[in-house]
Protein backbone atom coordinates (compact mmCIF):
# COMPACT_ATOMS: atom_id res chain seq x y z
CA UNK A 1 -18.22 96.74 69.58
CA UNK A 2 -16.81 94.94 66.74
CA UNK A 3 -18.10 91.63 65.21
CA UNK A 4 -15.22 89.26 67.75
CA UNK A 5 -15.83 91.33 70.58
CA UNK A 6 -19.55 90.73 70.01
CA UNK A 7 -19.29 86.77 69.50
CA UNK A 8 -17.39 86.90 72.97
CA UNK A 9 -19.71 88.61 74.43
CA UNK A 10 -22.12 85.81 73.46
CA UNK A 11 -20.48 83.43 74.53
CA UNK A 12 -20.18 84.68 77.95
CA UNK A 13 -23.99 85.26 77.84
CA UNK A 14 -25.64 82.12 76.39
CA UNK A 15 -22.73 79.44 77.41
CA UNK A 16 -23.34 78.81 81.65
CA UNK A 17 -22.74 75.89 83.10
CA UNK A 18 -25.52 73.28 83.24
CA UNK A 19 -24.17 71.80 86.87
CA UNK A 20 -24.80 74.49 88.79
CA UNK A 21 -25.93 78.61 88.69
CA UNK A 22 -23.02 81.16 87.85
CA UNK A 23 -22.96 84.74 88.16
CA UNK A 24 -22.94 86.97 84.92
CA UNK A 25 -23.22 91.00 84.66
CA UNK A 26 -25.32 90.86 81.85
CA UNK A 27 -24.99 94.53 79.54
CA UNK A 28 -27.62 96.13 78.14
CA UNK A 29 -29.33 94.12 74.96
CA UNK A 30 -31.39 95.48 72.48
CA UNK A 31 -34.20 93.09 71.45
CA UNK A 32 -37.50 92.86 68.69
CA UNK A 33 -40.21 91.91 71.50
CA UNK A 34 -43.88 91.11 71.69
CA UNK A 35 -45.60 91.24 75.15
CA UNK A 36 -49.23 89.65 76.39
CA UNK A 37 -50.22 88.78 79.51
CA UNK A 38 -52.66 86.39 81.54
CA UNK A 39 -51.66 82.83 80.78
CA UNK A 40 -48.37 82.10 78.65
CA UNK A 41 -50.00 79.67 76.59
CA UNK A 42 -47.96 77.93 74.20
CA UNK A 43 -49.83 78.81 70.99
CA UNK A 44 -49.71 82.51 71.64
CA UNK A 45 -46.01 82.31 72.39
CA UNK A 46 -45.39 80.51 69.29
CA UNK A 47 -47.52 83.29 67.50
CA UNK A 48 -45.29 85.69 68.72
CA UNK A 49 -42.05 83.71 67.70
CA UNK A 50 -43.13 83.69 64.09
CA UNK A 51 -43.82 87.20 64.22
CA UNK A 52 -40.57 88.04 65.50
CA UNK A 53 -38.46 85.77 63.18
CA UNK A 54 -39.93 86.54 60.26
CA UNK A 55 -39.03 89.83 60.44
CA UNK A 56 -35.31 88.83 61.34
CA UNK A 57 -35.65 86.81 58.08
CA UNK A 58 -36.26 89.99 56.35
CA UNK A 59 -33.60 92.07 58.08
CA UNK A 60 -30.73 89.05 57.93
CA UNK A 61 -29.09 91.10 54.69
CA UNK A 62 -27.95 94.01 56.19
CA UNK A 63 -27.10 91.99 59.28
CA UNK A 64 -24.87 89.87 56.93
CA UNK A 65 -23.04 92.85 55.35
CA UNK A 66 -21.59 93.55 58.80
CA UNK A 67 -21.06 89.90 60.21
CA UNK A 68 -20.25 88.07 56.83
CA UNK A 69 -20.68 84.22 57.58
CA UNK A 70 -20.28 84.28 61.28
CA UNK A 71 -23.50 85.53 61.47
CA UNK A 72 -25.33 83.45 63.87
CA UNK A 73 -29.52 83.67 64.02
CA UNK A 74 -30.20 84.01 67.67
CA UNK A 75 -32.48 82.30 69.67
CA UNK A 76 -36.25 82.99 71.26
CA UNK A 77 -36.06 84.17 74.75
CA UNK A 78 -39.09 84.76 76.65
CA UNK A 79 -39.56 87.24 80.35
CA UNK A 80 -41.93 85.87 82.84
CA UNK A 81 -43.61 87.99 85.89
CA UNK A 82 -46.26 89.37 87.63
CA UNK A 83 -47.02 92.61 89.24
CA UNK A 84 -47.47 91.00 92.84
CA UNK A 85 -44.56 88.41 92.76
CA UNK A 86 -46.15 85.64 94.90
CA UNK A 87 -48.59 85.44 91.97
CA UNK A 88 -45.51 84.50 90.15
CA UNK A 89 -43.96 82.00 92.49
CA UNK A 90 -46.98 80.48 93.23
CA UNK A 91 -47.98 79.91 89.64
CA UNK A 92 -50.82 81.74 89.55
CA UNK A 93 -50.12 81.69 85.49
CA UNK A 94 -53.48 83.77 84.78
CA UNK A 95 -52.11 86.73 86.67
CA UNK A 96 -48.88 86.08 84.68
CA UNK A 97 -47.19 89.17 81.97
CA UNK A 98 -44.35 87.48 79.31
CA UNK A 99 -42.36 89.14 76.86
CA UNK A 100 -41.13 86.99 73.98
CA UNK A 101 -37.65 88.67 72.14
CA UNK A 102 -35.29 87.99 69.78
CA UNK A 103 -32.09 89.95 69.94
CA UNK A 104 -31.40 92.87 67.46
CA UNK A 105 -28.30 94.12 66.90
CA UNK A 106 -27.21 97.50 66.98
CA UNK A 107 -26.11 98.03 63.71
CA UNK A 108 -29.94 97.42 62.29
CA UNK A 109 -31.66 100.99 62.72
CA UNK A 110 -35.17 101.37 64.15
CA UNK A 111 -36.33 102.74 60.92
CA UNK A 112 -35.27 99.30 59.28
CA UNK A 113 -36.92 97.21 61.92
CA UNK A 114 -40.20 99.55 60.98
CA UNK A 115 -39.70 99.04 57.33
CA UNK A 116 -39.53 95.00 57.95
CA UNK A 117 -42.17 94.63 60.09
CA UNK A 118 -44.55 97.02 57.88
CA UNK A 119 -43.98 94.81 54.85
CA UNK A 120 -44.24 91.50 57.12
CA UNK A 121 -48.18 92.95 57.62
CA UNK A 122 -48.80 93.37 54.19
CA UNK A 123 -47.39 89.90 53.01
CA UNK A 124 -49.27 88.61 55.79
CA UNK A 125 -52.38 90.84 55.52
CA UNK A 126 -52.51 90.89 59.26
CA UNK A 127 -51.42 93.34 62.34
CA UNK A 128 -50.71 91.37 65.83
CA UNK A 129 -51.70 93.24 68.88
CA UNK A 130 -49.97 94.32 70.71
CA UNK A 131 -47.41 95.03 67.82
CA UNK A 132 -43.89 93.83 67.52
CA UNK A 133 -41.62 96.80 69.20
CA UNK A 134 -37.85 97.71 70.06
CA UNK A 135 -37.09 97.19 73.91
CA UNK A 136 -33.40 97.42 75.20
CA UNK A 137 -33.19 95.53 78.55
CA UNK A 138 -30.42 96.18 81.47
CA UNK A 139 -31.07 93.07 84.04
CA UNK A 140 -27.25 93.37 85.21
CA UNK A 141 -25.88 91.74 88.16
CA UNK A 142 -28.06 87.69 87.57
CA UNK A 143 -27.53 84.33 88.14
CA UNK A 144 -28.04 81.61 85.31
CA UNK A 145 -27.78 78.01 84.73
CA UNK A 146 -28.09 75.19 81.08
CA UNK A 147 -30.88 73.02 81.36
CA UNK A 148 -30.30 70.41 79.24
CA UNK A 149 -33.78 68.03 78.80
CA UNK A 150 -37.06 68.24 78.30
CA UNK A 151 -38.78 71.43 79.46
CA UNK A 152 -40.41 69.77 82.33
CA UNK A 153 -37.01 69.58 84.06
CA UNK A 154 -36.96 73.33 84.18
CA UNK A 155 -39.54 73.65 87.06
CA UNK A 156 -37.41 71.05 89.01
CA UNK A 157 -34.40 74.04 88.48
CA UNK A 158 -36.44 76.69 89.42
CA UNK A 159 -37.53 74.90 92.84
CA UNK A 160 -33.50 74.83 93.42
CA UNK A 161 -32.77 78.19 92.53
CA UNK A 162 -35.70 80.06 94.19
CA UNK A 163 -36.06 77.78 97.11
CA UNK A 164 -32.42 77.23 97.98
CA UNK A 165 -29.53 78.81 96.02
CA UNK A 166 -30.77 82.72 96.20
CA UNK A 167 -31.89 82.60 99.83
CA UNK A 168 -28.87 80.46 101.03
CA UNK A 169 -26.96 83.31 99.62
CA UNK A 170 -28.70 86.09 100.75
CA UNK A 171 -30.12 86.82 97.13
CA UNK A 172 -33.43 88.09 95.81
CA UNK A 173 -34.54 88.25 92.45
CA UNK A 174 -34.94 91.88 90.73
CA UNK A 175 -36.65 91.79 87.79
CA UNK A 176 -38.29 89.42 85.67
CA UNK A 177 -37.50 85.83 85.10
CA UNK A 178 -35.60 84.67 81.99
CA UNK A 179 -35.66 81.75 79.48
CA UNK A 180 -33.53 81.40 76.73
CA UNK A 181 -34.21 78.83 74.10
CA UNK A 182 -31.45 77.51 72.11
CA UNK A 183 -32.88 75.11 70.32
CA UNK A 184 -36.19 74.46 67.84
CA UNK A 185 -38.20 72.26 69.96
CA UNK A 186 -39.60 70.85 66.75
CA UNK A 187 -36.36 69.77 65.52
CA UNK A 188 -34.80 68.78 68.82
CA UNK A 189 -35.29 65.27 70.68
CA UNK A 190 -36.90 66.61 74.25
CA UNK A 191 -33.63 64.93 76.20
CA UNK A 192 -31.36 67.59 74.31
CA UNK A 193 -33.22 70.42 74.08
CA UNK A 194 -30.91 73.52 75.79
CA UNK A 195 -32.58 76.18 78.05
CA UNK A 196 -30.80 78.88 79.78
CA UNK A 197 -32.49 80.05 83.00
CA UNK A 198 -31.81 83.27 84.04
CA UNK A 199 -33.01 85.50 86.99
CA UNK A 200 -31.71 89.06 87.71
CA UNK A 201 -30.54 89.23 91.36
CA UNK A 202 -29.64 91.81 94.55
């Protein structure tokens, strides 16, 4: 895939409508990801997020060598479940897993991930557990809608999609669900904040 096909690809991905869910074969993505489970509290997530964009920081050069200045940094996406899913649905958040990930492009090796996040733990003096891995995830065939507000709004989504939209059309979800955040909270006023809600489907 070369650097246009790969922006349009993108584009496909992270641009749905916000007025209502659209269908989207989503490929197979290669990702940096931490996991944790029991409650997604917000500190630990943000924990995770520094983890996983400081080492993009440090692997941004070679990225840059193939991309040039449409490089793009991408943005913190976070997997939701639980292994019996009415724990999920009814919010039991304690029985909760999560997986926070940043994309990773191809073209950056697994030995140069290694090398980053090796020299991220000596700067820092610190390991996280668990530690910052590859995972490639296939969710395929998914629905997925913009949220534009605060966060708070997204539950109000949710209620729509899981309530009404998949079983009106004969959906169910298959595999975890999916949040994509495309902007910094801390930099964003809460009424334009972006969030992508995705859930795999069959």
């Amino acid at each position: 895939m070369n650097v246009e096909e790969f922006h349009n690809r993108l584009n496909e991905l992270y641009k749905p409508p916000s007025d209502g869910f659209a269908f989207v074969n989503i490929p197979e993505i290669r990702y940096m990801a931490i996991s944790g489970h029991e409650a997604p509290e917000q500190s630990r997530i943000l924990e995770a997020a520094k983890w996983l964009f400081a080492i993009a920081h440090l692997v941004k050069p070679d990225i840059r060598k193939r991309m040039g200045k449409n490089f793009v940094e991408p943005p913190m996406e976070c997997l939701f479940w639980a292994d019996d899913r009415a724990d999920f649905a009814q919010g039991r958040r304690e029985k909760w897993k999560w997986k926070v990930m940043v994309v990773l492009v191809d073209w950056v090796s697994d030995q140069r991930f290694e090398e980053a996040l090796t020299e991220l733990e000596a700067k820092w003096e610190s390991v996280l557990e668990p530690r910052p891995e590859i995972t490639v995830l296939q969710e395929g065939r998914s629905v997925q809608r913009m949220h534009v507000g605060d966060y708070a709004g997204v539950s109000t989504l949710c209620d729509e999609l899981y309530s009404h939209f998949l079983p009106e059309n004969e959906l169910s979800p298959s595999g975890p669900y999916h949040e994509i955040y495309l902007n910094d909270p801390a930099r964003t006023s809460p009424e334009k904040r972006r969030i992508i809600v995705r859930q795999p489907i069959s």
